[in-house]
Every structure is written in C-alpha cells, then in structure tokens.
N, C-alpha and C. Protein backbone atom coordinates (compact mmCIF):
# COMPACT_ATOMS: atom_id res chain seq x y z
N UNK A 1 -128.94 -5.23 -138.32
CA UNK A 1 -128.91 -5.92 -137.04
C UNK A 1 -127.45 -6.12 -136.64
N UNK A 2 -127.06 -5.67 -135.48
CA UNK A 2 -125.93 -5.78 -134.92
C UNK A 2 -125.73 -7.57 -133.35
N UNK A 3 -124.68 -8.14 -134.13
CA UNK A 3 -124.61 -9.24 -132.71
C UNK A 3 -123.26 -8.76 -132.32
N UNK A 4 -123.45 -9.09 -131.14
CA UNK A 4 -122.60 -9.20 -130.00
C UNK A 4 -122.14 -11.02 -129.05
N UNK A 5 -121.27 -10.97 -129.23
CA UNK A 5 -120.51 -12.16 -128.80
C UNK A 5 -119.68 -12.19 -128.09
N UNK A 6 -119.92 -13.12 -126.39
CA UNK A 6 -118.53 -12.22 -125.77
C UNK A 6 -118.18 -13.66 -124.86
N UNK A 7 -117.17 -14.16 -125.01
CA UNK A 7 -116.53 -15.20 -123.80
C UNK A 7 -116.03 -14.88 -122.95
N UNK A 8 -115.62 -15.43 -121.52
CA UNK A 8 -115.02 -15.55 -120.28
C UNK A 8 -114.71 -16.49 -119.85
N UNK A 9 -112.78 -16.51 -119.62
CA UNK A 9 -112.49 -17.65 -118.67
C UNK A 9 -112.36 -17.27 -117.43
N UNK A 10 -112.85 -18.44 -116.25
CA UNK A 10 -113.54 -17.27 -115.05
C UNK A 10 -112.35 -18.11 -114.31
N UNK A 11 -112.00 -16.85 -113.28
CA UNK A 11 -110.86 -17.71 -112.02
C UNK A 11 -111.28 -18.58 -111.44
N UNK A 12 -110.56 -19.77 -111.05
CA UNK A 12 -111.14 -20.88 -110.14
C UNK A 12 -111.74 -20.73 -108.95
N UNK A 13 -111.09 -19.25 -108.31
CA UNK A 13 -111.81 -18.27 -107.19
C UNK A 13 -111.81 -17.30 -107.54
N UNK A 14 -112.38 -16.32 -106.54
CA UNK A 14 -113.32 -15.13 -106.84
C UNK A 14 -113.71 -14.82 -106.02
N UNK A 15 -113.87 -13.60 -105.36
CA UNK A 15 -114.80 -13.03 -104.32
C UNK A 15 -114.94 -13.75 -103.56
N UNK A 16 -114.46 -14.87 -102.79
CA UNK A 16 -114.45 -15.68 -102.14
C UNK A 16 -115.49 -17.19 -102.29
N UNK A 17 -115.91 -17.21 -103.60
CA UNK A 17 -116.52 -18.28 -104.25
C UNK A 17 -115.53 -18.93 -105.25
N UNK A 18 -115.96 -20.08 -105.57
CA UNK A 18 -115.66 -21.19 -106.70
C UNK A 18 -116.21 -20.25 -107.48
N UNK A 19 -115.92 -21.03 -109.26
CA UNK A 19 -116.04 -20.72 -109.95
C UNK A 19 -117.20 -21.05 -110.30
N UNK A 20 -117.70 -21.75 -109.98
CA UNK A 20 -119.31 -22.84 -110.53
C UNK A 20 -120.13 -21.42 -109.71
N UNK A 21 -119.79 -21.30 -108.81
CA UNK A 21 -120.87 -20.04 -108.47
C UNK A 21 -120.82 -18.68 -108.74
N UNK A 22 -119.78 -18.45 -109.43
CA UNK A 22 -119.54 -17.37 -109.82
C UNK A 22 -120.26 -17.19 -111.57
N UNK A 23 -119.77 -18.67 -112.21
CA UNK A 23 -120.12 -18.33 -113.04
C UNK A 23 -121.98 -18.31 -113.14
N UNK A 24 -122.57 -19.05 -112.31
CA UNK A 24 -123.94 -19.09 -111.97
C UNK A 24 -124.64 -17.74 -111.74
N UNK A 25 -123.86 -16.97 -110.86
CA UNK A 25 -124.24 -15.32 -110.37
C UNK A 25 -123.91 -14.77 -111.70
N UNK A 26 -123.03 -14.52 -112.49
CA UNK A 26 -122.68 -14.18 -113.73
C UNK A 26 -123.44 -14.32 -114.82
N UNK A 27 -124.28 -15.52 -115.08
CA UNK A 27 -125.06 -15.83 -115.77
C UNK A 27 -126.53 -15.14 -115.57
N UNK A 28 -127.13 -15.09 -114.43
CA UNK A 28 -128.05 -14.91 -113.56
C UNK A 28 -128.06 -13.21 -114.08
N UNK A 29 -126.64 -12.45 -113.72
CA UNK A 29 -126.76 -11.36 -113.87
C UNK A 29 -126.88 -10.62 -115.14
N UNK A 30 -125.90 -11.45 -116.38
CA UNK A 30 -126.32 -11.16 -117.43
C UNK A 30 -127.85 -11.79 -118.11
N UNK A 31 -128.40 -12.43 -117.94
CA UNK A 31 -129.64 -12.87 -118.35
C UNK A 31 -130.51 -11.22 -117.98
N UNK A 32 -130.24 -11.11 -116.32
CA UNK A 32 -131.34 -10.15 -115.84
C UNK A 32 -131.06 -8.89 -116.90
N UNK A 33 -130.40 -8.38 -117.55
CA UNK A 33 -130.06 -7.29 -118.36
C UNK A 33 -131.02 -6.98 -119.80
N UNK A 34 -131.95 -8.12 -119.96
CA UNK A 34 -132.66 -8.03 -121.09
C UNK A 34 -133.87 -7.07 -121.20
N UNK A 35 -134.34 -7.23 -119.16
CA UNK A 35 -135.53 -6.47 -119.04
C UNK A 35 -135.17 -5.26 -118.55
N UNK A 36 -134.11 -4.77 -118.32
CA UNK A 36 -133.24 -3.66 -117.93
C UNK A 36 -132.90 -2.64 -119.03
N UNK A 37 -132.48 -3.07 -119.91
CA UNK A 37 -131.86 -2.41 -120.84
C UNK A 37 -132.67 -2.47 -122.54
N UNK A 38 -133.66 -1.45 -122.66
CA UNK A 38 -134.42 -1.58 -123.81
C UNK A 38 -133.87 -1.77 -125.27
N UNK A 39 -132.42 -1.32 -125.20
CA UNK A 39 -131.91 -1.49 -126.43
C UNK A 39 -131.36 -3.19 -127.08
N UNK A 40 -131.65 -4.13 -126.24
CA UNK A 40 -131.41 -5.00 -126.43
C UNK A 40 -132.51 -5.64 -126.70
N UNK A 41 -132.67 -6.66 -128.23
CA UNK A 41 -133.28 -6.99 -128.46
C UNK A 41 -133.21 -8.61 -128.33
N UNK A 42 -132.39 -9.27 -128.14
CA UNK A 42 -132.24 -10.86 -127.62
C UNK A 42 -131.00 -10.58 -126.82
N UNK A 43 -130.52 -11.50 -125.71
CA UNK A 43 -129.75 -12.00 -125.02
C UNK A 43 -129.74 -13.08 -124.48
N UNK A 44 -128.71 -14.11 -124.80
CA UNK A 44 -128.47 -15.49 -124.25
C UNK A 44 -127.19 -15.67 -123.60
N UNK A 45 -127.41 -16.32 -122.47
CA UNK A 45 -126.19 -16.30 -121.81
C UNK A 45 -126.39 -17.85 -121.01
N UNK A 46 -124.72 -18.72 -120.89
CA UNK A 46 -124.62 -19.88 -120.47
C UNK A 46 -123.59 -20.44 -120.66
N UNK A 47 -123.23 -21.44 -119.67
CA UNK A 47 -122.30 -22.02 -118.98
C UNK A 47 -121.57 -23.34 -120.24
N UNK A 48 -120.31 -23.44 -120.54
CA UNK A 48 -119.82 -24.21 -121.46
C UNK A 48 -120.00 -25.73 -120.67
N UNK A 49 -120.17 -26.77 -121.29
CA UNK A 49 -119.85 -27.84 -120.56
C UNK A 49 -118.74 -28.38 -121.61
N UNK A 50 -118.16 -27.65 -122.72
CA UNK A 50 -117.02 -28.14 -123.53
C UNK A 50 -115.80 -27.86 -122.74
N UNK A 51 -115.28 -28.68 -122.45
CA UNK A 51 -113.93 -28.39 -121.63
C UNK A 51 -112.80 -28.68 -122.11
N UNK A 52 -112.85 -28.57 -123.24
CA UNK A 52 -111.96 -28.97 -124.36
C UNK A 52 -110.85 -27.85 -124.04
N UNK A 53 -109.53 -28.13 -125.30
CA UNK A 53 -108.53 -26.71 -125.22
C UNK A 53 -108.97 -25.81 -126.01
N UNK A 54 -108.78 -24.59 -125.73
CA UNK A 54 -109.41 -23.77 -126.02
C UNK A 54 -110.58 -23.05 -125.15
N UNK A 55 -111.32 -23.59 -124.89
CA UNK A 55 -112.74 -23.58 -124.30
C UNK A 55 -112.66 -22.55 -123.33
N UNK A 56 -114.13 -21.76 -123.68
CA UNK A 56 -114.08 -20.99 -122.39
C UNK A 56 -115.13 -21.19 -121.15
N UNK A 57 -115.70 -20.57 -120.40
CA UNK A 57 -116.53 -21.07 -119.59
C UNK A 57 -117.66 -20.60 -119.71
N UNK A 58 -117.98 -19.25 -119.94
CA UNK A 58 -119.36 -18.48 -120.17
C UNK A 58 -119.39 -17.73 -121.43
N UNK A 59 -120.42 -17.75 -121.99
CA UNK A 59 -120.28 -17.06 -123.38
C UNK A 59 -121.91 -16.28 -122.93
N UNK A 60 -121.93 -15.25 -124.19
CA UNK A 60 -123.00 -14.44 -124.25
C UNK A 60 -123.21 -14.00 -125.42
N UNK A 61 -124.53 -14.29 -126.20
CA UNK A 61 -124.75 -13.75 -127.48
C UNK A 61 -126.45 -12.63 -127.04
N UNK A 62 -126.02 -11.39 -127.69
CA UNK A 62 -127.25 -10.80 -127.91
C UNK A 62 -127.35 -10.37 -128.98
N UNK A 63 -128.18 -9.09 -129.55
CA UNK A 63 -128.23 -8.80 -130.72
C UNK A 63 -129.54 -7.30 -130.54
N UNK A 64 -128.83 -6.36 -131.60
CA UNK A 64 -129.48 -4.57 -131.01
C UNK A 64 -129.13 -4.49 -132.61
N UNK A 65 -130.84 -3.32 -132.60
CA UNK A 65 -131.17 -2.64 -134.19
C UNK A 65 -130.00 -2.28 -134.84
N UNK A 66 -128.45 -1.57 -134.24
CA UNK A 66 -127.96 -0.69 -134.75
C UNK A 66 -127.10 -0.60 -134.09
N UNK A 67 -125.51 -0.17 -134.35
CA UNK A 67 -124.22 0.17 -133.86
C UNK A 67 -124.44 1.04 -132.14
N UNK A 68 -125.54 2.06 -132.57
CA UNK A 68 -125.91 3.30 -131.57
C UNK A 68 -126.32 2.31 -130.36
N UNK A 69 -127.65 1.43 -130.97
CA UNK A 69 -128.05 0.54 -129.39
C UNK A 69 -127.08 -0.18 -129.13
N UNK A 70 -125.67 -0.86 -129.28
CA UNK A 70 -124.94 -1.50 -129.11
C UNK A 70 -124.27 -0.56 -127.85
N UNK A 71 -124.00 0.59 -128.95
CA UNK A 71 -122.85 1.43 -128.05
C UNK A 71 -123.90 2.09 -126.49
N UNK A 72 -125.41 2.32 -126.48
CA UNK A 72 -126.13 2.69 -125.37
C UNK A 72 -126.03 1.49 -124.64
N UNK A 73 -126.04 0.43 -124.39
CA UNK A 73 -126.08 -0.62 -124.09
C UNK A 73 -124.90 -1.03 -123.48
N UNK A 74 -123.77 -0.65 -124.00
CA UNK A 74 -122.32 -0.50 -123.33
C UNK A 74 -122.32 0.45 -122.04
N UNK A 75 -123.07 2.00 -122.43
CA UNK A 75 -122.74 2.49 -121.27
C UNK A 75 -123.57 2.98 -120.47
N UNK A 76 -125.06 2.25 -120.43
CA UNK A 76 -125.53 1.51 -119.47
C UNK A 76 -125.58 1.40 -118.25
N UNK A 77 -126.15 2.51 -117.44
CA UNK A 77 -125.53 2.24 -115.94
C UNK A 77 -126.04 0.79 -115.35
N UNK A 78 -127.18 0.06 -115.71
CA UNK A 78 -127.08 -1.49 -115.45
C UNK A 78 -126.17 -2.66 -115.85
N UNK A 79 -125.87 -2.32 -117.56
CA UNK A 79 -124.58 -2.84 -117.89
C UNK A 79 -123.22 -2.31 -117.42
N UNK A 80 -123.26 -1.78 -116.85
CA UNK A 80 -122.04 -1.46 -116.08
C UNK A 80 -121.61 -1.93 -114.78
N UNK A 81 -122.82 -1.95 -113.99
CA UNK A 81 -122.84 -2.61 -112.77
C UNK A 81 -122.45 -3.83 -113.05
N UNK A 82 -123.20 -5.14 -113.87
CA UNK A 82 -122.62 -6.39 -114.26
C UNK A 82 -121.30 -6.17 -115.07
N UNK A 83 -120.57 -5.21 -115.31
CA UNK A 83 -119.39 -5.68 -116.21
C UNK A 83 -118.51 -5.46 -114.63
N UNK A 84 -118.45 -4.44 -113.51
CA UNK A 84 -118.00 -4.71 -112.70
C UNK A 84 -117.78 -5.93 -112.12
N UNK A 85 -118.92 -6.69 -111.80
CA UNK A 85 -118.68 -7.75 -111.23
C UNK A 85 -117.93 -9.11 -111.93
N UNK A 86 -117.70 -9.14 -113.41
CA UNK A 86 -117.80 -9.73 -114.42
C UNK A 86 -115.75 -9.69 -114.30
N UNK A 87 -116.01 -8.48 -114.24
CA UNK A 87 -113.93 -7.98 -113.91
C UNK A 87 -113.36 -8.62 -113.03
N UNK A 88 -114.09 -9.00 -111.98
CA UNK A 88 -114.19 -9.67 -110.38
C UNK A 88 -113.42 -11.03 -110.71
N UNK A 89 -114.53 -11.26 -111.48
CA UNK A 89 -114.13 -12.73 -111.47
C UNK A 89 -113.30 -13.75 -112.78
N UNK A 90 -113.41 -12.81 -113.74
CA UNK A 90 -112.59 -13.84 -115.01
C UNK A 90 -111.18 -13.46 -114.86
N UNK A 91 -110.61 -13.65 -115.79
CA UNK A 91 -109.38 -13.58 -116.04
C UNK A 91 -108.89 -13.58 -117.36
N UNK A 92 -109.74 -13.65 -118.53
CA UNK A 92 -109.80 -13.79 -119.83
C UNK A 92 -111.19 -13.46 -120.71
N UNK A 93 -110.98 -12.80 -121.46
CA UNK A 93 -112.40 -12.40 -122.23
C UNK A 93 -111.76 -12.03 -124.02
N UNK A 94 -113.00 -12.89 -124.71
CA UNK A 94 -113.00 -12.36 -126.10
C UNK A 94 -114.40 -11.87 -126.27
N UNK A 95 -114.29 -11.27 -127.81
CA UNK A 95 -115.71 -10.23 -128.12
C UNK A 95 -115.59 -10.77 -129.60
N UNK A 96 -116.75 -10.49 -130.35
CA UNK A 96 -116.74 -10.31 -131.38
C UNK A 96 -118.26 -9.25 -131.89
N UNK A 97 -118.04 -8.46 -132.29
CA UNK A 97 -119.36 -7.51 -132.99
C UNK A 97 -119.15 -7.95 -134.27
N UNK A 98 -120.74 -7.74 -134.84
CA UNK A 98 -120.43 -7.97 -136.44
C UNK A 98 -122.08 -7.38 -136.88
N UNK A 99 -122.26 -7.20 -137.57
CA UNK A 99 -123.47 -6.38 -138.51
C UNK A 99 -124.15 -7.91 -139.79
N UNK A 100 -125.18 -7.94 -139.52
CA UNK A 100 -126.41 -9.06 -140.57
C UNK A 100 -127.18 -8.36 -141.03
C-alpha cells in the first residue's frame, strides 16, 4: 500500500477570491477526484484550523495498491486539471510518499 501526503499554503488571493474560498473550491475539487480516478483507493482532503507556525492550510491524504497507481493517478487527465488550479492559488506545497 502506497500513501500519499501533500500540504498547501494558499495565497491570501487568488483568481480573484480570498483564500477561505479558494481553499473551499480546492477542497471540493480534490475530494471530487475519488470517483474520477479508479486508482485511488481512499482520499481525504481538509482545511487546517491549526494556525500555528509552521502550519499549513490544506492537506490531503490518500492511499493506491502500488507505486504504478500512484504514478497513473499523477498523470491523470482529471488529476491534472485540479493540480492546475491548485498552482493558481498556493504558494507553497510539501509531499510525502511512503509504502505500508
């Protein structure tokens, strides 16, 4: 089993929205990706209310059989469309993959 872990600190604007709505459309859009994309076998996605240092604003954990569904899943013409919009609006992103 492969997880995937990914944060975003999102600009205070964006596309001509706040950030509260951006990160809302963001959320919205990665959630919709579960019934889209068969290689994914969980996805959770949601808004930090830790506003601590450090902290980021949106995080996303999913999790795929195998390295291969990870990497189909990357290039994704639905996951692609949301990583566009995703570029839009942060300004900071970490990842972490790891194998269980």
């Amino acid at each position: 089993m492969v997880k995937h872990i990914v944060m975003w600190h999102l600009k205070n604007e964006a596309n001509g929205n706040e950030m509260e709505q951006n990160a809302a459309e963001m959320i919205q859009k990665l959630r919709g990706l579960k019934e889209k994309i068969p290689q994914i076998v969980e996805l959770e996605a949601g808004r930090n209310f830790n506003h601590g240092s450090g902290a980021f604003d949106v995080a996303m954990y999913s999790s795929f059989k195998s390295k291969d569904d990870l990497e189909a899943y990357a290039k994704h013409p639905e996951h692609l469309k949301v990583v566009e919009f995703i570029k839009s609006v942060v300004d900071q992103r970490a990842v972490v993959d790891y194998e269980v």
